[in-house]
PDB file of N, CA and C in Angstrom:
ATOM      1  N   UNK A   1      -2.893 -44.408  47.791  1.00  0.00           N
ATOM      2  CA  UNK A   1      -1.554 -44.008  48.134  1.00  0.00           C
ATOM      3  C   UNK A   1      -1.109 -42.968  47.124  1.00  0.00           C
ATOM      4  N   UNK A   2      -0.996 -41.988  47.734  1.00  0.00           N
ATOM      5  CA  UNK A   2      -0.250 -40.610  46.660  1.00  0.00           C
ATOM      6  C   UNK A   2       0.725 -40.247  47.831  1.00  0.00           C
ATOM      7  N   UNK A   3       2.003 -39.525  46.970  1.00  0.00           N
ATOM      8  CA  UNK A   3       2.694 -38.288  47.272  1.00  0.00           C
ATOM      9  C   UNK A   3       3.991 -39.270  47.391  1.00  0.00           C
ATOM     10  N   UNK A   4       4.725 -38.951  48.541  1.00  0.00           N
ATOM     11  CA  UNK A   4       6.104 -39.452  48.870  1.00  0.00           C
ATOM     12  C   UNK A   4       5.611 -40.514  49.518  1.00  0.00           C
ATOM     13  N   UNK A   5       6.951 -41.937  49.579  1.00  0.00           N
ATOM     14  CA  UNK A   5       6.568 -42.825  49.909  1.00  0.00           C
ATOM     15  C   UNK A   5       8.332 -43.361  50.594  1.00  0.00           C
ATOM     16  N   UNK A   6       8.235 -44.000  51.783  1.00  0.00           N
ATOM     17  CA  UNK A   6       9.579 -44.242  51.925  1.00  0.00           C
ATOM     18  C   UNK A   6      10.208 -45.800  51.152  1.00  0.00           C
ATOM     19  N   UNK A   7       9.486 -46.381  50.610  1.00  0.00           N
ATOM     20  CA  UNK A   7       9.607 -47.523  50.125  1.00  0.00           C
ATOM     21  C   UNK A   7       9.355 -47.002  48.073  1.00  0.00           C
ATOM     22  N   UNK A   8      10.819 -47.758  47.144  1.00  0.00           N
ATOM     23  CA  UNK A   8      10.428 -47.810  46.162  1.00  0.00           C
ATOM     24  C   UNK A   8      10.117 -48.696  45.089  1.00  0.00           C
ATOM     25  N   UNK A   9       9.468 -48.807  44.144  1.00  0.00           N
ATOM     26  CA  UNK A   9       9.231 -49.887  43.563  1.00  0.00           C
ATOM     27  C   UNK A   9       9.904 -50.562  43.110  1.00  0.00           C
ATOM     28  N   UNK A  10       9.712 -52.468  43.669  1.00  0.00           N
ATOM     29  CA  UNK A  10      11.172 -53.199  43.213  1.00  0.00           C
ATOM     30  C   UNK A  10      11.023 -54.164  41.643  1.00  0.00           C
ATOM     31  N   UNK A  11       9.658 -54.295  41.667  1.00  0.00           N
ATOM     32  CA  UNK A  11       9.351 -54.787  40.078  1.00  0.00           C
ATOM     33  C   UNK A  11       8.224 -54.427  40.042  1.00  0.00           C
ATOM     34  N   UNK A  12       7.411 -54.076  38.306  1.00  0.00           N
ATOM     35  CA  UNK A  12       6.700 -54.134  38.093  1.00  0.00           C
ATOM     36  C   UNK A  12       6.554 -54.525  36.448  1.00  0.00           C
ATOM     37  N   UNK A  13       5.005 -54.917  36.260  1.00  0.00           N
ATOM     38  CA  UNK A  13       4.463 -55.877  35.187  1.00  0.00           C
ATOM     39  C   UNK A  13       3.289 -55.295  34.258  1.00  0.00           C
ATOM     40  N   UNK A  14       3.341 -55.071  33.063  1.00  0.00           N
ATOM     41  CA  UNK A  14       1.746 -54.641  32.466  1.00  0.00           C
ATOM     42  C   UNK A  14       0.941 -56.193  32.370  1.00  0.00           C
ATOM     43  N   UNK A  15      -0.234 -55.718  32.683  1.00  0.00           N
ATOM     44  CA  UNK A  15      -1.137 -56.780  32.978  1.00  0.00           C
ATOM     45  C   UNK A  15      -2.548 -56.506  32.714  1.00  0.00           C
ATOM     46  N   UNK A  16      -3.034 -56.582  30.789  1.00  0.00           N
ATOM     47  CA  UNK A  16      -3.988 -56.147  30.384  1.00  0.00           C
ATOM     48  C   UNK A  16      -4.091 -54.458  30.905  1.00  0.00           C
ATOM     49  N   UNK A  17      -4.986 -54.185  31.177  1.00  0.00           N
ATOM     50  CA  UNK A  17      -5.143 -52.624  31.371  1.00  0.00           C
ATOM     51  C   UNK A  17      -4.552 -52.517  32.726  1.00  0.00           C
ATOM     52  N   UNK A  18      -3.921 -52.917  33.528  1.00  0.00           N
ATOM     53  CA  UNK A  18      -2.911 -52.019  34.259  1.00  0.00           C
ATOM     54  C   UNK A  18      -1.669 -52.736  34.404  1.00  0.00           C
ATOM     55  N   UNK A  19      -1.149 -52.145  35.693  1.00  0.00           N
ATOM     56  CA  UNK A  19       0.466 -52.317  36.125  1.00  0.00           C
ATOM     57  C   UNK A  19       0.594 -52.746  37.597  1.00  0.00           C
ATOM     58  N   UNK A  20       0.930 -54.332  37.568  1.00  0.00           N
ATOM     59  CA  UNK A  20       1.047 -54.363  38.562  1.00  0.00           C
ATOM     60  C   UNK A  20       2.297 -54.028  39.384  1.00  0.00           C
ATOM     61  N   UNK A  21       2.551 -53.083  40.602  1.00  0.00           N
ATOM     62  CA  UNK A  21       3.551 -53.066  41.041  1.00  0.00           C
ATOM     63  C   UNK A  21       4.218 -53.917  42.528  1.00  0.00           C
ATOM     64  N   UNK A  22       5.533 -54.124  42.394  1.00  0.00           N
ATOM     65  CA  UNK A  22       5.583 -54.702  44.129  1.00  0.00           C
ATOM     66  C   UNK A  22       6.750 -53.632  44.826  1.00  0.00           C
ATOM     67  N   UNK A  23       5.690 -52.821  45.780  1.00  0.00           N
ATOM     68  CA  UNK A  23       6.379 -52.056  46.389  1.00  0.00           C
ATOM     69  C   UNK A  23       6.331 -52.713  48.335  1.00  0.00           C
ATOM     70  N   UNK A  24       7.460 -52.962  48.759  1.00  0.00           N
ATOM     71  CA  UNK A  24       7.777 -53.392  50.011  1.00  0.00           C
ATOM     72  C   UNK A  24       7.035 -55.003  49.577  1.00  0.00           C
ATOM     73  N   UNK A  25       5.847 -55.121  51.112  1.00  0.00           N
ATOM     74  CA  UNK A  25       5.495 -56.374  50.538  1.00  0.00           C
ATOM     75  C   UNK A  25       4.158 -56.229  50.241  1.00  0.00           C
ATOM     76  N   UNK A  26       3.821 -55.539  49.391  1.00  0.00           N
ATOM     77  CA  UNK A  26       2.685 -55.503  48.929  1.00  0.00           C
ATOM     78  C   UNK A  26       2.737 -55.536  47.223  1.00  0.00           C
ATOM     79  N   UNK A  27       1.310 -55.883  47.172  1.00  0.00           N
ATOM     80  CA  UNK A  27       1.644 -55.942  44.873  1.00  0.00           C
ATOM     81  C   UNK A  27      -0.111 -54.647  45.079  1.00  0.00           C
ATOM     82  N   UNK A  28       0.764 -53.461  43.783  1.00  0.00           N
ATOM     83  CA  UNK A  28      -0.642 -52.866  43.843  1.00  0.00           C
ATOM     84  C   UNK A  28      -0.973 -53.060  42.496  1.00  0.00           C
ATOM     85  N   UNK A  29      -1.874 -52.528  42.106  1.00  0.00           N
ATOM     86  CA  UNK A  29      -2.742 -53.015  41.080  1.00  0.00           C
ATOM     87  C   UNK A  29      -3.006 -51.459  40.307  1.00  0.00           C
ATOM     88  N   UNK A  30      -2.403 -51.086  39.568  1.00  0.00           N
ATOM     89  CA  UNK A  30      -2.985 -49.839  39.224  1.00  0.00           C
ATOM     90  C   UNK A  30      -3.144 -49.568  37.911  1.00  0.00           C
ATOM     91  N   UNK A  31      -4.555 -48.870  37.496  1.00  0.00           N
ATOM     92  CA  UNK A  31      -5.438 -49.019  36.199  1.00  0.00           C
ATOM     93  C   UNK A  31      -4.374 -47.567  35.101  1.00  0.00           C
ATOM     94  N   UNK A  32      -4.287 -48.421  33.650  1.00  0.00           N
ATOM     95  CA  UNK A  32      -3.323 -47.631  33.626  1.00  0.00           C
ATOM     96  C   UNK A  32      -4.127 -46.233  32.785  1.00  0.00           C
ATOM     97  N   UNK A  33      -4.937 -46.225  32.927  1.00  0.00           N
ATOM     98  CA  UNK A  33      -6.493 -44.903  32.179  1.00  0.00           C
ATOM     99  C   UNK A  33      -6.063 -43.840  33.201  1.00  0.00           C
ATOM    100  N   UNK A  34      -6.832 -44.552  34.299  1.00  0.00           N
ATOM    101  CA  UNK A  34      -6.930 -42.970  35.279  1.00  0.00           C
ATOM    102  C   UNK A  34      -5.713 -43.318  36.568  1.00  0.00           C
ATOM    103  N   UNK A  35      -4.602 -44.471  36.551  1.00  0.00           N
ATOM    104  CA  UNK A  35      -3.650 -43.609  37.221  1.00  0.00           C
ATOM    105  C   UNK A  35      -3.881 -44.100  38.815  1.00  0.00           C
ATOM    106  N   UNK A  36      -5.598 -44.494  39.122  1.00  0.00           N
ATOM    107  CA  UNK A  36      -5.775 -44.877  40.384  1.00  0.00           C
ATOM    108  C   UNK A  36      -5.093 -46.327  40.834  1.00  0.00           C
ATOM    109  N   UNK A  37      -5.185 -46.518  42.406  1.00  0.00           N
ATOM    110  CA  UNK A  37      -5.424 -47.861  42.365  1.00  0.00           C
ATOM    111  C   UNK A  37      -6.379 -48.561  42.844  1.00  0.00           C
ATOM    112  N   UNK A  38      -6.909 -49.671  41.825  1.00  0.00           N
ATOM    113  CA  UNK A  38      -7.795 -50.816  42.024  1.00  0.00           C
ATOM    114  C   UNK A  38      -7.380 -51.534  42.807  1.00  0.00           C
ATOM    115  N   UNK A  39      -6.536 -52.181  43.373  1.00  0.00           N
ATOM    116  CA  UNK A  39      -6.356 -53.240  44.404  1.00  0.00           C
ATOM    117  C   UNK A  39      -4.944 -52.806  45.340  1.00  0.00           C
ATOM    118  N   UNK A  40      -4.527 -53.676  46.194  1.00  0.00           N
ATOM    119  CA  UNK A  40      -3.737 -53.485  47.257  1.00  0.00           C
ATOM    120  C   UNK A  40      -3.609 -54.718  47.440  1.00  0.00           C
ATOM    121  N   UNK A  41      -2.531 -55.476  47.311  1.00  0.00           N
ATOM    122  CA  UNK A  41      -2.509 -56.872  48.291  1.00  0.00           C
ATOM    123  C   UNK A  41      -1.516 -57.287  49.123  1.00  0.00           C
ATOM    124  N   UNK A  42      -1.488 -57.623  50.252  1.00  0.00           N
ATOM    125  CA  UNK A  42      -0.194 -57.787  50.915  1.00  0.00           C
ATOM    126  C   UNK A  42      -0.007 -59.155  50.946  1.00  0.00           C
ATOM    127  N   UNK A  43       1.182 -59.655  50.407  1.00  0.00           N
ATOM    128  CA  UNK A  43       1.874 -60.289  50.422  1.00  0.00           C
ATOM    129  C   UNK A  43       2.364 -61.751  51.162  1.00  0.00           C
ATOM    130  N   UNK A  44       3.155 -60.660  52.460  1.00  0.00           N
ATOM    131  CA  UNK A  44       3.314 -61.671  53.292  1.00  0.00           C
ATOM    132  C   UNK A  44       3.093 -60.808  54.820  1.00  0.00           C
ATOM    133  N   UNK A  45       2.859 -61.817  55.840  1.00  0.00           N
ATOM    134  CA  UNK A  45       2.354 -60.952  57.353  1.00  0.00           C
ATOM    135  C   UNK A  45       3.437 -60.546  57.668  1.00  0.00           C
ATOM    136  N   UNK A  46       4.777 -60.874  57.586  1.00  0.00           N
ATOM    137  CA  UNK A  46       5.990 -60.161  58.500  1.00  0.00           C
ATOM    138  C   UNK A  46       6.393 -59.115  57.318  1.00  0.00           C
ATOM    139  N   UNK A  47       6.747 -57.554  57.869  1.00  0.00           N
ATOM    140  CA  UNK A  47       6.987 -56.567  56.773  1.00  0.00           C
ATOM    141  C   UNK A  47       8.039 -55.860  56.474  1.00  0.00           C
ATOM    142  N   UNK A  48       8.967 -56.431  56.906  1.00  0.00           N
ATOM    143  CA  UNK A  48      10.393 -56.541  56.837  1.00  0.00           C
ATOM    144  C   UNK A  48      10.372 -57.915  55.204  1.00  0.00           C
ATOM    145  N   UNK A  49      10.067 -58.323  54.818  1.00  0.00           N
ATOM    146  CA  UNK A  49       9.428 -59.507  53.517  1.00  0.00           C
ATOM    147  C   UNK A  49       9.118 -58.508  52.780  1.00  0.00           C
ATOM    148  N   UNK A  50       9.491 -58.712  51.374  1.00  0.00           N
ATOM    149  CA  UNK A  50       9.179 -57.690  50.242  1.00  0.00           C
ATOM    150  C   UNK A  50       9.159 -58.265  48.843  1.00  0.00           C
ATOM    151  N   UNK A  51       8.316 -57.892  47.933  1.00  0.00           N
ATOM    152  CA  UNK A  51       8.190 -58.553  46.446  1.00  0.00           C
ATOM    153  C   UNK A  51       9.443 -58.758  46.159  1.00  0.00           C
ATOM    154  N   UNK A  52      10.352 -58.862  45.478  1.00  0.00           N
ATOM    155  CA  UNK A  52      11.474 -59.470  44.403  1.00  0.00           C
ATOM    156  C   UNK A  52      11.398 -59.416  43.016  1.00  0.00           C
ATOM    157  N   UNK A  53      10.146 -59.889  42.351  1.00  0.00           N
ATOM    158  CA  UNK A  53       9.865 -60.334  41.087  1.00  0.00           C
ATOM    159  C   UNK A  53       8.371 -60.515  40.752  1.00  0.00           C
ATOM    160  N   UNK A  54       8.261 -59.773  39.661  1.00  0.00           N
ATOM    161  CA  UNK A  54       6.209 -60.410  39.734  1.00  0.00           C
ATOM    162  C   UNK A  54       6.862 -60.991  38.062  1.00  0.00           C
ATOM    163  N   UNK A  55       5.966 -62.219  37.648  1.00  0.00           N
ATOM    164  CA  UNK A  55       6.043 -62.159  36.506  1.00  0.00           C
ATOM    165  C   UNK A  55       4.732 -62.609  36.532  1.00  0.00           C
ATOM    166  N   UNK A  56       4.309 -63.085  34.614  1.00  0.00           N
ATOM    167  CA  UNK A  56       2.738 -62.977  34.013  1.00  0.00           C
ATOM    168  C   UNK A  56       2.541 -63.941  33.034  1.00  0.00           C
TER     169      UNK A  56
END
């Protein structure tokens, strides 16, 4: 995921070498070296549902 996005990030967490973020209802996982992302996870099946809070 690059560029514009219509959804913005509602929390995020450092977590050893990256950051996890929760944007809509997904948590991404991104390495904080090169910037990419390592993981993607969704959340919950209905997508109108969105992170709130990550804690660690």
């Amino acid at each position: 995921m690059t560029g514009k996005s219509r959804e913005s990030i509602r929390c995020a967490i450092n977590v050893r070498e990256s950051i996890w973020c929760g944007v809509a209802n997904r948590v991404y996982v991104i390495d904080i070296q090169t910037l990419e992302i390592r993981k993607q996870l969704q959340v919950h099946s209905r997508p109108e549902h969105s992170v709130q809070h990550i804690t660690w």
